[in-house]
Structure formats: C-alpha cells, structure tokens
Protein backbone atom coordinates (compact mmCIF):
# COMPACT_ATOMS: atom_id res chain seq x y z
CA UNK A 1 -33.60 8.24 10.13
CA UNK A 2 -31.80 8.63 6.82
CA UNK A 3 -30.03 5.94 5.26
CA UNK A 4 -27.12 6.75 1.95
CA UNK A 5 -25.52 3.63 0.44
CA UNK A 6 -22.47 5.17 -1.58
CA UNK A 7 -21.15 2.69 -3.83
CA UNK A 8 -17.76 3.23 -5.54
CA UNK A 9 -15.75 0.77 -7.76
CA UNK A 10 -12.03 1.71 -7.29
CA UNK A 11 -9.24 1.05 -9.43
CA UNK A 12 -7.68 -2.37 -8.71
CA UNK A 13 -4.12 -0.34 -8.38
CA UNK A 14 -5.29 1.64 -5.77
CA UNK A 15 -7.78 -0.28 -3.49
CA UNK A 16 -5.04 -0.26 -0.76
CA UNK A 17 -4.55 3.55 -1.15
CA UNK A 18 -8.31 4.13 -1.51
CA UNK A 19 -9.05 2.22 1.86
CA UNK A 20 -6.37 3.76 3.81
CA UNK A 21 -7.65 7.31 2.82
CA UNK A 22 -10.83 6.14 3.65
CA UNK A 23 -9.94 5.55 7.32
CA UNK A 24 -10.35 8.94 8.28
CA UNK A 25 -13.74 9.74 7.10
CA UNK A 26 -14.95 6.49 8.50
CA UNK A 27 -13.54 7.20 12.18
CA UNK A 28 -14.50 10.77 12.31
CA UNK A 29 -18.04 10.39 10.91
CA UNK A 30 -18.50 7.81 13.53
CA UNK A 31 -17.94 10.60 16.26
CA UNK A 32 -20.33 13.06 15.20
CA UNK A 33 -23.38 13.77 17.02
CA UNK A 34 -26.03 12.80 13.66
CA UNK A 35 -24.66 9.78 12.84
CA UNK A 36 -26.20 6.26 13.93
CA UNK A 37 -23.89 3.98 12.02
CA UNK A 38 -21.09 4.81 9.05
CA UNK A 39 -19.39 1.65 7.75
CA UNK A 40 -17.77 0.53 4.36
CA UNK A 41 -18.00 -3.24 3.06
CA UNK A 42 -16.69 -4.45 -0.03
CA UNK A 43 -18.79 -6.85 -2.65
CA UNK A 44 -17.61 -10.21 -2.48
CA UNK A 45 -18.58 -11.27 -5.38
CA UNK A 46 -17.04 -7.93 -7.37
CA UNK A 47 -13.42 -7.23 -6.61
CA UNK A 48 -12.54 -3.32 -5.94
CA UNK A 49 -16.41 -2.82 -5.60
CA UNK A 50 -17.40 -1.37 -2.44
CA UNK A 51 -20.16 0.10 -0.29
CA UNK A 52 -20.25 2.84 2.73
CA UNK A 53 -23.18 1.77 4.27
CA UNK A 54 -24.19 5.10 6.37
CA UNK A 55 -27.34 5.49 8.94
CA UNK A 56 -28.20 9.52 10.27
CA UNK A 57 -30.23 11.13 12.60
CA UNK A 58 -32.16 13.56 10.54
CA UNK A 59 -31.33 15.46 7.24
CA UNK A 60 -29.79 18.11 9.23
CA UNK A 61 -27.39 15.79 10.35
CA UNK A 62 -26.06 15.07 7.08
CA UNK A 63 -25.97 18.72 6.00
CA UNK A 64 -23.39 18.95 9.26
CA UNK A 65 -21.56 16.03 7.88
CA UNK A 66 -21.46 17.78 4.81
CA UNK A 67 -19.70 20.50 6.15
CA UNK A 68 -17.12 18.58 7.78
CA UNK A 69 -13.35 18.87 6.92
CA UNK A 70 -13.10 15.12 6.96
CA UNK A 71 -15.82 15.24 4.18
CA UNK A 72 -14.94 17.61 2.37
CA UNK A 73 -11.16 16.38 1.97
CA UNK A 74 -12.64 13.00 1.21
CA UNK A 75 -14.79 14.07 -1.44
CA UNK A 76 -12.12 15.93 -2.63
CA UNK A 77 -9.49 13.40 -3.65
CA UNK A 78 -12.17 10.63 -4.45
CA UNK A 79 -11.52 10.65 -7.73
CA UNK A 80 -8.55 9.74 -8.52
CA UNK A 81 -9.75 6.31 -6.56
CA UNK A 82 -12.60 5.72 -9.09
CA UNK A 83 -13.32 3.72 -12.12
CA UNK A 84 -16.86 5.59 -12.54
CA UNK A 85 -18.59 7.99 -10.95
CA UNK A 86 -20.17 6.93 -7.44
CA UNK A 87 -23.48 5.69 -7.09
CA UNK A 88 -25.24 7.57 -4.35
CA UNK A 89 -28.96 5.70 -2.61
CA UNK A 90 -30.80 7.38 -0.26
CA UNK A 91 -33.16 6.62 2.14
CA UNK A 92 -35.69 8.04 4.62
CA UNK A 93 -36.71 5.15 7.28
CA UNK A 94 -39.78 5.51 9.66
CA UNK A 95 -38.95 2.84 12.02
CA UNK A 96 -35.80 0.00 13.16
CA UNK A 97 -37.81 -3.09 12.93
C-alpha cells in the first residue's frame, strides 16, 4: 500500500476556483481500480493550506493514475492555483493497523 500526502498552499483569491477544479480529480481517482482512498482536507489552523490525502494499491497503480486524463489536466493547470510549489510525501505501508 502506498500512501502520497500532496500539500499545496493556494492563493487566497482562488481557493474557491482551486477546489472546484479539484472536484474532478477527486471523484474520478476515487473510481479507479488502484486506489484505496483519495481525499483533500484543508489545515485549520493555516488558511488556503491544504492536503490530498491519497492511499493506492501498489506502485503500479499510481503509474495508471498517472496516466489518467483527469491527472494529467489537473496537474496541468495547478499552477496558476499555487503560492509555492507543492510538497509531495510518500509512503510505502506494510500493514492497516
């Protein structure tokens, strides 16, 4: 199991655009075969700061993502969202305890 936590901080003009563009990748990720778990939370404590929280199969399953026309449109327009570059963590979990 693979585990990304993407975090962004957005411009504070265009949160509402940047989480409306965001629906799409979030509902279609959801639906593919690798993925466990896609979600995006924003920090409480940091306005405009947020999180997608993802959870995959196997590293194959994110290549696939990868390849994805939801992803790759995503990705593509991202930037003009962003106040710095995203922040990209990932994981490899054994086990769900």
């Amino acid at each position: 199991m693979i585990i990304i936590h993407a975090h962004l901080k957005v411009e504070p003009n265009k949160r509402e655009a940047f989480l409306e563009h965001s629906k799409q990748v979030i509902s279609h990720s959801k639906e593919e075969a690798g993925n466990i778990s896609y979600q995006l939370f924003e920090d409480t404590a940091h306005d405009n700061s947020f999180v997608f929280l993802e959870v995959w199969k196997d590293d194959q399953a994110i290549e696939q993502h990868e390849q994805t026309e939801h992803f790759k449109s995503f990705v593509k327009d991202l930037d003009q969202f962003l106040l710095e570059p995203i922040q990209v963590e990932k994981y490899r979990a054994t086990e769900k305890i």
